[in-house]
Protein backbone atom coordinates (compact mmCIF):
# COMPACT_ATOMS: atom_id res chain seq x y z
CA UNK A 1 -8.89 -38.70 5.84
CA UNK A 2 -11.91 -39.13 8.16
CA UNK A 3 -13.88 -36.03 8.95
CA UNK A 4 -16.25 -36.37 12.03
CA UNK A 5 -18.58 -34.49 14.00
CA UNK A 6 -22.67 -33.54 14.40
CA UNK A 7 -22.18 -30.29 14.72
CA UNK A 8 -21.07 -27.38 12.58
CA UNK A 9 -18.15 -26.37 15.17
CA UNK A 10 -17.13 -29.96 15.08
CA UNK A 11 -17.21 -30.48 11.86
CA UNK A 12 -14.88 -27.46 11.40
CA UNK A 13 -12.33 -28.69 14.52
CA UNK A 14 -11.99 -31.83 12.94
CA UNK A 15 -10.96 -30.19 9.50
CA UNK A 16 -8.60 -28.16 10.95
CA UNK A 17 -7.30 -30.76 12.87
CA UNK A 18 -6.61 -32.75 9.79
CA UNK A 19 -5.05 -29.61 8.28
CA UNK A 20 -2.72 -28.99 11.27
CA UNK A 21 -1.66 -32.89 11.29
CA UNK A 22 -1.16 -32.51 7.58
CA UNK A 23 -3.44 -35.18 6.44
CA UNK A 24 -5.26 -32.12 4.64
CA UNK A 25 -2.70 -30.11 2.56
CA UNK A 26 -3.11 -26.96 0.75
CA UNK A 27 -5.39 -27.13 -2.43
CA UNK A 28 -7.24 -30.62 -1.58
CA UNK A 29 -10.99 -30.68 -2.26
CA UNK A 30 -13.51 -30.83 1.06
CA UNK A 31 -16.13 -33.61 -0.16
CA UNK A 32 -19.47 -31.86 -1.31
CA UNK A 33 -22.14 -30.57 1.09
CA UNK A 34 -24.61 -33.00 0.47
CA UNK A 35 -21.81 -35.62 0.13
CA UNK A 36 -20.38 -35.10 3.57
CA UNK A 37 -24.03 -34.42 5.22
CA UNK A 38 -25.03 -38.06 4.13
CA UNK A 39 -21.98 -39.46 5.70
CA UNK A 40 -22.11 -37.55 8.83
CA UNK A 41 -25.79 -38.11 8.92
CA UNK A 42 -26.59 -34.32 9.93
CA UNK A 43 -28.68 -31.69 7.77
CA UNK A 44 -26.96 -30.19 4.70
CA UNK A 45 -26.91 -26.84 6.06
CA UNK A 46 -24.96 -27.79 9.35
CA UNK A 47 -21.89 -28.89 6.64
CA UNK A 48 -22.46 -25.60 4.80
CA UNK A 49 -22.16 -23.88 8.27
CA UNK A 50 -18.88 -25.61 9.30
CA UNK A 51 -17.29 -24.56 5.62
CA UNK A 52 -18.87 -21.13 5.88
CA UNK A 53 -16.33 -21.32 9.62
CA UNK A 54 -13.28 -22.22 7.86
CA UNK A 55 -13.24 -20.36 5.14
CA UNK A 56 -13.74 -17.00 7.81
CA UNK A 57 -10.79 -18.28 9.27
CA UNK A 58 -9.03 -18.74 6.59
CA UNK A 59 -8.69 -22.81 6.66
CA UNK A 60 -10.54 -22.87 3.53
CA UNK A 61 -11.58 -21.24 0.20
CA UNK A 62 -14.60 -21.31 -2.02
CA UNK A 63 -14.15 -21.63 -5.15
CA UNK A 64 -17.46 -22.07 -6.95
CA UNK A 65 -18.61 -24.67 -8.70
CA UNK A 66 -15.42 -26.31 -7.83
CA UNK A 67 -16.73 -27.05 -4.48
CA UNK A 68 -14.31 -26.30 -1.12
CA UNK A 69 -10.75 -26.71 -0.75
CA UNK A 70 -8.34 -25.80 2.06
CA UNK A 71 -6.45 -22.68 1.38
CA UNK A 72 -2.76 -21.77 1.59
CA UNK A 73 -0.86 -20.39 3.97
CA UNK A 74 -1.23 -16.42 3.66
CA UNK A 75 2.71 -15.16 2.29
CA UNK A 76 4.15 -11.79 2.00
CA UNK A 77 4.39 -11.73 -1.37
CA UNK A 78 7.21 -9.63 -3.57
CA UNK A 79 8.81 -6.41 -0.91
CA UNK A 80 10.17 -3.48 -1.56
CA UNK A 81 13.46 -3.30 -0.62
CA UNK A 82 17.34 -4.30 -0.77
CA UNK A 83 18.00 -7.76 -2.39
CA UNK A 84 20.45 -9.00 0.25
CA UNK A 85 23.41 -11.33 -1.67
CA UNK A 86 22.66 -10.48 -5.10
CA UNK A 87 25.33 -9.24 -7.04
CA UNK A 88 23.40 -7.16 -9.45
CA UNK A 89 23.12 -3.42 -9.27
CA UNK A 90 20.38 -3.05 -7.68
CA UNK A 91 17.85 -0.99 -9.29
CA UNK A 92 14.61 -2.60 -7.55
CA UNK A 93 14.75 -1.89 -4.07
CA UNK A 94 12.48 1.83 -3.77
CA UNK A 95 14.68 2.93 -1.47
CA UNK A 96 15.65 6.46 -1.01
CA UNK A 97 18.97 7.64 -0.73
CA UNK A 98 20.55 7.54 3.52
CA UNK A 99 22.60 10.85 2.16
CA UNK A 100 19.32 12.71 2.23
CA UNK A 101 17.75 11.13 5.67
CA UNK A 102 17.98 13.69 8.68
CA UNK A 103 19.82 12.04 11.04
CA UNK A 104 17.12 10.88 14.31
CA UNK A 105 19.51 10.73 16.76
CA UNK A 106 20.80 14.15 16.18
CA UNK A 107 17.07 14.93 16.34
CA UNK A 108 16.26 13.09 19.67
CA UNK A 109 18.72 15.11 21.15
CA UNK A 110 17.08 18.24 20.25
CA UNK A 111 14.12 17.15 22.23
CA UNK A 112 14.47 14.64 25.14
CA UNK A 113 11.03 13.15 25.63
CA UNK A 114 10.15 11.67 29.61
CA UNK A 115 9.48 8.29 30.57
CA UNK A 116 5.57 7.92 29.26
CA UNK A 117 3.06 5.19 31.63
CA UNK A 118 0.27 3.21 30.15
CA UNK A 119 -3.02 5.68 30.20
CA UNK A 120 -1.15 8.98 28.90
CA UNK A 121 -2.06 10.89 26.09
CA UNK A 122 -0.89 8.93 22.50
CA UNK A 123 -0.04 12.06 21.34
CA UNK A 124 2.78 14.36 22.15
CA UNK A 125 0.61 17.77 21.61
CA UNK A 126 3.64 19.22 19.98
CA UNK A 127 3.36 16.82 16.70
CA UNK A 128 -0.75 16.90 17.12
CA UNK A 129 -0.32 20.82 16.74
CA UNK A 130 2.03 20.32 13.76
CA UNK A 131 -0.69 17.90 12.15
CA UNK A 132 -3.19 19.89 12.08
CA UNK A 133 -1.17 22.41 10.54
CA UNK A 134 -0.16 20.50 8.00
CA UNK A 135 -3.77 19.07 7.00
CA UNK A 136 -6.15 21.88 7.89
CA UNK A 137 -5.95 23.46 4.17
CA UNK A 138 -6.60 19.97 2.64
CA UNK A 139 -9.16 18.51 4.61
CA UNK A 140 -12.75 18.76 5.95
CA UNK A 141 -13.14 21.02 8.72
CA UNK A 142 -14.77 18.06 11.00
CA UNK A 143 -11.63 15.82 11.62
CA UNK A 144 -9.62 14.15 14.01
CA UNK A 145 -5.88 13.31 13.95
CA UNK A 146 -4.28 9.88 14.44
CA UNK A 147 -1.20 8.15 14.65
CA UNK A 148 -0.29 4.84 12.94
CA UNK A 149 2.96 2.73 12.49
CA UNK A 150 3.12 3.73 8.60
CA UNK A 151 1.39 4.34 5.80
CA UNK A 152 0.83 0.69 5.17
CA UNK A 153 -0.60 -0.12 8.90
CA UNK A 154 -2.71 3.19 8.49
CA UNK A 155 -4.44 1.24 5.42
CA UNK A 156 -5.12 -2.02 7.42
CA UNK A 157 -6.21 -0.30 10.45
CA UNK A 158 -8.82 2.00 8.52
CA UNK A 159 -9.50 -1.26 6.12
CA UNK A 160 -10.58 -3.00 9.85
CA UNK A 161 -12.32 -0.64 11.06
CA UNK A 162 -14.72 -0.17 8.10
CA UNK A 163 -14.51 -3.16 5.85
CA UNK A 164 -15.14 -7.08 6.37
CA UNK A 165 -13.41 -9.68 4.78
CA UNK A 166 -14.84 -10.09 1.25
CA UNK A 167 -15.65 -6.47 0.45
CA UNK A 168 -14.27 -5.25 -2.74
CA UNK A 169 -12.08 -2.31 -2.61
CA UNK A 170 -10.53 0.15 -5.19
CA UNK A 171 -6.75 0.45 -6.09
CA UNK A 172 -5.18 2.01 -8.61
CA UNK A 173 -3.89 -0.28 -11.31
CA UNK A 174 -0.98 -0.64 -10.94
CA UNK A 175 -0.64 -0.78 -7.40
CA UNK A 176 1.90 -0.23 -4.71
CA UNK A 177 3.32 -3.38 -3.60
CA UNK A 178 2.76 -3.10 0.21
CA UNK A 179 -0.87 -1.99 -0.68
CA UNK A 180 -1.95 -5.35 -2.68
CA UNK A 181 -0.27 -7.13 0.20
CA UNK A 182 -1.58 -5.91 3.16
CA UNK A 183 -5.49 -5.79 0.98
CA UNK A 184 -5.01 -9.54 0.29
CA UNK A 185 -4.11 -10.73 3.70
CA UNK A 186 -6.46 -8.93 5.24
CA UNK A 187 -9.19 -11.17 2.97
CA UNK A 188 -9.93 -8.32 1.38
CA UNK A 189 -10.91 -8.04 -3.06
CA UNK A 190 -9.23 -5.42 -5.14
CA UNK A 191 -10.75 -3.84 -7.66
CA UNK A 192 -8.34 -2.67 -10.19
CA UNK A 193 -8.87 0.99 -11.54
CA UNK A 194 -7.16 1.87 -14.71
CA UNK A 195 -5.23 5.03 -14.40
CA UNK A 196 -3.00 7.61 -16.77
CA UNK A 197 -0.74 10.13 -16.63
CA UNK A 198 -3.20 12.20 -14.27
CA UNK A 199 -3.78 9.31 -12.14
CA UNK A 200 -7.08 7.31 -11.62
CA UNK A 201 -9.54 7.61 -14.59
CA UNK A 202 -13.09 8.87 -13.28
CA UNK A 203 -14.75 6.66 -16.02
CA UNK A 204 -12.97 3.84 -14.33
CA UNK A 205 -13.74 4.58 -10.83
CA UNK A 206 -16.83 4.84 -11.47
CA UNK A 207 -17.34 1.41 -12.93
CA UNK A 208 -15.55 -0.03 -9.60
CA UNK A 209 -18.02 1.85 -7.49
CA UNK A 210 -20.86 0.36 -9.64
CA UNK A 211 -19.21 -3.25 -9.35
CA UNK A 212 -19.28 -2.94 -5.50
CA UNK A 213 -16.78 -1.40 -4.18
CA UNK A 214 -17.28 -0.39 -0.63
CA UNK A 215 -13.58 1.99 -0.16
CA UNK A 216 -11.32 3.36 -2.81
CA UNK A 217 -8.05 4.06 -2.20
CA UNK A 218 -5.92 6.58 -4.26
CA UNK A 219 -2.32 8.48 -4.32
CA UNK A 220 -2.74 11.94 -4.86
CA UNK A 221 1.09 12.47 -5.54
CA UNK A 222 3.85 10.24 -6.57
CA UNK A 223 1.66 7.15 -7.30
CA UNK A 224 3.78 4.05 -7.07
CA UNK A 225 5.14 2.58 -9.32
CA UNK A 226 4.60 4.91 -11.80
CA UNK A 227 5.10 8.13 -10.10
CA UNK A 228 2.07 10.29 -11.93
CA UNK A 229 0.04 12.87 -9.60
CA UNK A 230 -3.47 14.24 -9.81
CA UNK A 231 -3.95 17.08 -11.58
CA UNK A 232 -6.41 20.00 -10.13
CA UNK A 233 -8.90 19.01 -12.70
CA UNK A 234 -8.46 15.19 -12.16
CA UNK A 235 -8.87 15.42 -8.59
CA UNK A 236 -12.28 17.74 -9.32
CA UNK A 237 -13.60 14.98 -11.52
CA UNK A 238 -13.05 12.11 -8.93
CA UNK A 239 -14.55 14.00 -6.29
CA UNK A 240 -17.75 14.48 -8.10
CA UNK A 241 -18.23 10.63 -8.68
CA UNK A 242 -16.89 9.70 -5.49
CA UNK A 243 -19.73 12.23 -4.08
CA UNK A 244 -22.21 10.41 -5.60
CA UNK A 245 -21.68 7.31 -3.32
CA UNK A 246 -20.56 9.39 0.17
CA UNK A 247 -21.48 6.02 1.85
CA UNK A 248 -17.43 4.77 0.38
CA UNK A 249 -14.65 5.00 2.76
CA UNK A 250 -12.91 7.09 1.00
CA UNK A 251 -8.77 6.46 1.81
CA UNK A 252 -5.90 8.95 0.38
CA UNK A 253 -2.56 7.84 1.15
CA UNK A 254 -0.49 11.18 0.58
CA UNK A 255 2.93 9.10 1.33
CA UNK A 256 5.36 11.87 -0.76
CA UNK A 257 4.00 14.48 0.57
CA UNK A 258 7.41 15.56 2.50
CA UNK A 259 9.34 15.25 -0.57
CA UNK A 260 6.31 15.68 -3.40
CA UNK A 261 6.72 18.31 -6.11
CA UNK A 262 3.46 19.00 -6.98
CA UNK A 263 0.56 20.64 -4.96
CA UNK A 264 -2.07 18.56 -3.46
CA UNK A 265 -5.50 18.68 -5.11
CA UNK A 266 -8.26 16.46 -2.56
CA UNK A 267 -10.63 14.39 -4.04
CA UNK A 268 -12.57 14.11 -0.70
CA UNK A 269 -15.73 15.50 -1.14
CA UNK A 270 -17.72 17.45 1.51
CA UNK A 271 -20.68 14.62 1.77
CA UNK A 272 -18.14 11.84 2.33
CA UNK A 273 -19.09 10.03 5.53
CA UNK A 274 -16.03 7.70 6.22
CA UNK A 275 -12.56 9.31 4.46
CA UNK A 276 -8.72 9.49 5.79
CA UNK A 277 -6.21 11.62 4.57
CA UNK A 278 -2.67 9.63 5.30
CA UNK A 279 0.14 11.26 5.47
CA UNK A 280 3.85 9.36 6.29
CA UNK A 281 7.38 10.27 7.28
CA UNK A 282 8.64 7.15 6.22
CA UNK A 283 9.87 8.78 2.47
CA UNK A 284 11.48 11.91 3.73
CA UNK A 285 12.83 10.79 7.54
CA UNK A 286 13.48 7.38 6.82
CA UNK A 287 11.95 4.12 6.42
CA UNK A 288 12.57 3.15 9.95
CA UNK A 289 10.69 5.83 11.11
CA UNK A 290 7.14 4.49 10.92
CA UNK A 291 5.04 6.74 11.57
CA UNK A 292 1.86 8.41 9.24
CA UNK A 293 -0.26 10.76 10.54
CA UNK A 294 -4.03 10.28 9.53
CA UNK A 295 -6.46 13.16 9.26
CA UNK A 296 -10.04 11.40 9.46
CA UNK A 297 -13.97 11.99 9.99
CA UNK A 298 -14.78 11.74 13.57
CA UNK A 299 -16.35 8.53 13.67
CA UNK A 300 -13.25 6.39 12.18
CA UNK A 301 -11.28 8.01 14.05
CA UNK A 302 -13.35 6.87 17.25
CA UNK A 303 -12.58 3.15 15.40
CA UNK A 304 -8.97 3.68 15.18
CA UNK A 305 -8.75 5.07 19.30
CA UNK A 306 -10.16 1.22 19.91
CA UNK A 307 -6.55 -0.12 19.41
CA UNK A 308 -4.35 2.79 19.21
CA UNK A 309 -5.60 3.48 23.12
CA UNK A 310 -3.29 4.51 25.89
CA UNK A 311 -3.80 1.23 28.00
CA UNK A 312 -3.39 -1.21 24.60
CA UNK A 313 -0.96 -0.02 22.04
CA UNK A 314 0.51 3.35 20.42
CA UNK A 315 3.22 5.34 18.68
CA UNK A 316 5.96 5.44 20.08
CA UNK A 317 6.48 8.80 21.80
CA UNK A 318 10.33 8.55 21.11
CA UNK A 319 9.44 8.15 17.41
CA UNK A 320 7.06 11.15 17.61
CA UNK A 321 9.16 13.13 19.55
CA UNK A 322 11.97 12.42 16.31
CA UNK A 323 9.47 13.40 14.12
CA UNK A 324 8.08 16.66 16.00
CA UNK A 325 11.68 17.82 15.81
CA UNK A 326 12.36 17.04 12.09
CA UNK A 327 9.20 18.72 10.95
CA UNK A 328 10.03 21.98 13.47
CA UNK A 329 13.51 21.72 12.25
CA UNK A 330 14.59 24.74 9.54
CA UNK A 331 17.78 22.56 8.50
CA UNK A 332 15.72 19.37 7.84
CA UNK A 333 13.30 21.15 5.74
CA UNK A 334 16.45 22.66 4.23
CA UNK A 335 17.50 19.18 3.64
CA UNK A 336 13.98 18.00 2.29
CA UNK A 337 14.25 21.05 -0.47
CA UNK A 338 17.56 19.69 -1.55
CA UNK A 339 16.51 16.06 -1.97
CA UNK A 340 13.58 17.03 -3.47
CA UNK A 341 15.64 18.22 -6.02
CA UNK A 342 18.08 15.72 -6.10
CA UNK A 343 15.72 13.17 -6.74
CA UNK A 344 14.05 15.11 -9.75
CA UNK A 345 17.85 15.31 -11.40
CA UNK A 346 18.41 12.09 -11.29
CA UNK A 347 15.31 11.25 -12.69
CA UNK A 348 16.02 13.92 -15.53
CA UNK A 349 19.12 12.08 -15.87
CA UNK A 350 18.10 8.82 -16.67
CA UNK A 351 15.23 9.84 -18.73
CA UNK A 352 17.75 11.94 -21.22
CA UNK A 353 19.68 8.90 -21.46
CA UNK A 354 17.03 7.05 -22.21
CA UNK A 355 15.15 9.31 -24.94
CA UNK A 356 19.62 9.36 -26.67
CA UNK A 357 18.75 5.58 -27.24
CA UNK A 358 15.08 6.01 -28.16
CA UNK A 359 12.85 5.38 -25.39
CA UNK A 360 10.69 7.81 -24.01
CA UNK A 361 9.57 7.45 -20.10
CA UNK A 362 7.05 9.51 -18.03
CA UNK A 363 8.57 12.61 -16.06
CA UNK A 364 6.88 11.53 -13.30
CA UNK A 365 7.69 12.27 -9.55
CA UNK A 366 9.62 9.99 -6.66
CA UNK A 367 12.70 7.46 -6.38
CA UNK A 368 11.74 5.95 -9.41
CA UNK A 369 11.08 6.35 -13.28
CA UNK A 370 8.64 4.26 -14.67
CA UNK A 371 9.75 2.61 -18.23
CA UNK A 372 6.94 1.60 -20.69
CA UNK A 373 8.04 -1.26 -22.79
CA UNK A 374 6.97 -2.63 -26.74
CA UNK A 375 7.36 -6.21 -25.51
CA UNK A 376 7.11 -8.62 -22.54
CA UNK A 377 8.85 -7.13 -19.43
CA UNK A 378 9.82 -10.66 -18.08
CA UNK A 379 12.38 -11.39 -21.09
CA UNK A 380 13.53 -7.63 -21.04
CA UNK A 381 14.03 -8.58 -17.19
CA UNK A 382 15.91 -11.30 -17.28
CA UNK A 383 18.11 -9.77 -20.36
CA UNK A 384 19.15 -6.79 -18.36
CA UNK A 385 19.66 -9.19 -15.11
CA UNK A 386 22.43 -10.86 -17.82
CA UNK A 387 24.04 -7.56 -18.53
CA UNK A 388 24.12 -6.77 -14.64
CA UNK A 389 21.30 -5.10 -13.90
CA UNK A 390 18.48 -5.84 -11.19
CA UNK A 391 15.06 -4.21 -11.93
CA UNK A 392 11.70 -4.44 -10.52
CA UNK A 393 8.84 -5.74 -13.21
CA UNK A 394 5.72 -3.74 -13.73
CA UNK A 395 3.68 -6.84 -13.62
CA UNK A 396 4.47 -6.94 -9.73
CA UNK A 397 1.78 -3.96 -9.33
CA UNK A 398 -0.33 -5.57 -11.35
CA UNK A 399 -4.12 -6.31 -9.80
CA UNK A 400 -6.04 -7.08 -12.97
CA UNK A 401 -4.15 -4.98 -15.83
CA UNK A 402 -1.27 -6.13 -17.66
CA UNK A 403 1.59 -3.99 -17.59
CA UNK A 404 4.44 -3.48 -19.52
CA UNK A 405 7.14 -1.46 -17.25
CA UNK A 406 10.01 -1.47 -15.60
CA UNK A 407 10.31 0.30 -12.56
CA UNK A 408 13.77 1.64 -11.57
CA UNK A 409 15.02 3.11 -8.61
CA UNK A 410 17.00 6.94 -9.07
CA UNK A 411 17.70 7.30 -6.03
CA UNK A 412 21.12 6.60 -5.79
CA UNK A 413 21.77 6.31 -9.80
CA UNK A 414 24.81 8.27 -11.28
CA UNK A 415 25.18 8.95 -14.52
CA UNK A 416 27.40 6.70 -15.91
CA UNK A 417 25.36 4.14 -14.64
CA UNK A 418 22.37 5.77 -16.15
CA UNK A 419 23.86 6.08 -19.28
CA UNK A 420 25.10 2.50 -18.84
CA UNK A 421 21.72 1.58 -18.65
CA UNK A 422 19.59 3.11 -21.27
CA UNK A 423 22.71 1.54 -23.70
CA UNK A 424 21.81 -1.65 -22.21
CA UNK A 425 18.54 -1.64 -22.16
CA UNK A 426 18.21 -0.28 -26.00
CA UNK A 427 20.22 -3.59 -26.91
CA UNK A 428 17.74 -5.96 -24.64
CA UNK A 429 15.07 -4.21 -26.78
CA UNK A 430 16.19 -4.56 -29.73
């Protein structure tokens, strides 16, 4: 390996050009600053320039006193989702159940949208009236309303439009898996906030706030994994210390709220400068449908128009004219009412034939039922994957705490399987 160059840009070309040839693999150690400055025969600070370059792009990654090295390849990490091949019964994936999805072709037909041209409106004004509908009891009165691709896209768009790589945001912890994902590969810190059965602890928010964080980002209902919800007196506590730093972005990411039992209680408080209320489909219509609407202060919103603009990209107008017609739509919200309370029997379900064998879960709220566990969910894991059973691990959400969960899917459960279950699970306990 022979790295060249006088000046900061090509000191940085020729690194990557090592990396891309693979004479410079994943995890090897840049030579020191003054090291490499000596060699090259060029002032310390143009080497400390060129690494500064590569780590921004992402060639490279500081680690301290350890010096430089050159970074991995940014993955995916563990999805949500089916486990193709396996034959386990599947108890992982966070999927909910297709009998309860309205179906969107029935609902296209309802509603046949034209042929839209690059430099019309993003919005069908149909779905912006039903958004603001929907969000003007649970908002501030100055907002605007957006359109994203999901939930998930909502948090990296807002993340890019306020936040710089390095800056240290707040999660609940645990976290959802698409949330530490999309955080991370955006070069973005978490800051793990402990919560309970009433969501994120004030105490613990606050300490996050006074470590740096510049955003905190919360579920009001239906956290996931563990399915708690704020309470009214929760939520009241949280605003008051996130008013004391209104400089935060401030991001709620309502996903349940089609399907969510409980009432929603905002934690945005009236001095917040930069906050988004998120809202997605994704739970109730579908996965496939991506599409979250985002209630947001007026400037971020400006920030989001930059690349959700009618000459550069958009929602699709056949998605949101799907969407306008499921939300109009008596039968679908007929539908939602009946999975809503589908989902909470089978979650009832399991959790009686749990507490018959001894263990006691969280009510909770969602697809899933969160499982607290007296020992080391890996080897309760792989036990239950022996008897059959495929279920996702707690220490998946982890960011900084330790947990010890299982999260199972309802969705879909029946009983004898749930009773199945809880006898099999009692054994890999005992």
């Amino acid at each position: 390996m022979k790295i060249t160059g006088r000046t900061s840009i090509e000191i940085s070309d020729c690194v990557r050009a090592l990396v891309q040839r693979g004479e410079l693999r994943p995890g090897d150690a840049l030579p020191p600053v003054r090291e490499l400055a000596e060699a090259l025969d060029v002032n310390r600070n143009t080497v400390a320039a060129a690494y500064q370059r590569l780590v921004q792009a992402g060639v490279a990654i500081t680690q301290g006193r350890l010096g430089t090295a050159i970074s991995r390849p940014p993955s995916a990490g563990e999805q949500e989702g089916l486990s193709s091949g396996t034959a386990l019964i599947d108890l992982a994936d966070g999927n909910p159940n297709p009998r309860w999805l309205p179906d969107p072709a029935a609902l296209l037909a309802t509603r046949r949208p034209k042929a839209f041209l690059y430099g019309e409106d993003t919005i069908l004004p149909e779905l912006c009236a039903l958004g603001e509908d929907w969000f003007k009891a649970d908002c501030p009165p100055a907002r605007t309303l957006e359109l994203t691709h999901g939930a998930v896209d909502a948090i990296e768009r807002l993340a890019a439009a306020h936040l710089v790589p390095g800056d240290k945001v707040a999660v609940e912890d645990p976290c959802f898996l698409g949330t530490i994902s999309a955080l991370r590969l955006a070069g973005l810190r978490t800051l793990g906030v402990e919560i309970d059965e009433a969501g994120m602890r004030p105490d613990a928010l606050e300490a996050a706030l006074q470590a740096g964080a510049r955003a905190v980002l919360l579920t009001p209902r239906v956290h996931n994994p563990t399915g708690c919800s704020l309470t009214r007196r929760r939520a009241d506590a949280l605003k008051r210390v996130l008013a004391a730093s209104p400089g935060v972005l401030v991001i709620v990411d309502d996903h349940f709220a089609l399907l969510a039992e409980t009432p929603y209680h905002s934690v945005i408080p009236a001095a917040a400068q930069r906050w988004a209320l998120v809202r997605s489909v994704s739970k109730g219509f579908g996965p496939d449908l991506r599409v979250a609407l985002v209630a947001c202060d007026p400037d971020t919103g400006e920030r989001l128009r930059t690349r959700l603009a009618p000459g550069m990209t958009w929602v699709s107008h056949i998605l949101q004219a799907i969407v306008a017609a499921g939300l109009e739509s008596d039968d679908v919200r007929r539908q939602m009412d009946e999975a809503r309370d589908d989902y909470a029997r089978r979650r009832a379900m399991l959790r009686a034939a749990l507490l018959a064998h001894g263990i006691d879960a969280p009510a909770g709220g969602g697809f899933n039922l969160w499982i607290p566990l007296p020992k080391d969910a890996r080897d309760v894991g792989y036990a239950l994957a022996k008897r059959g059973w495929l279920v996702r691990l707690g220490s998946a959400f982890d960011v900084q705490g330790e947990s010890r969960a299982l999260r199972v899917t309802v969705s879909r459960l029946e009983e004898d399987l749930a009773r199945r279950f809880a006898r099999d699970l009692q054994s890999c306990l005992e």
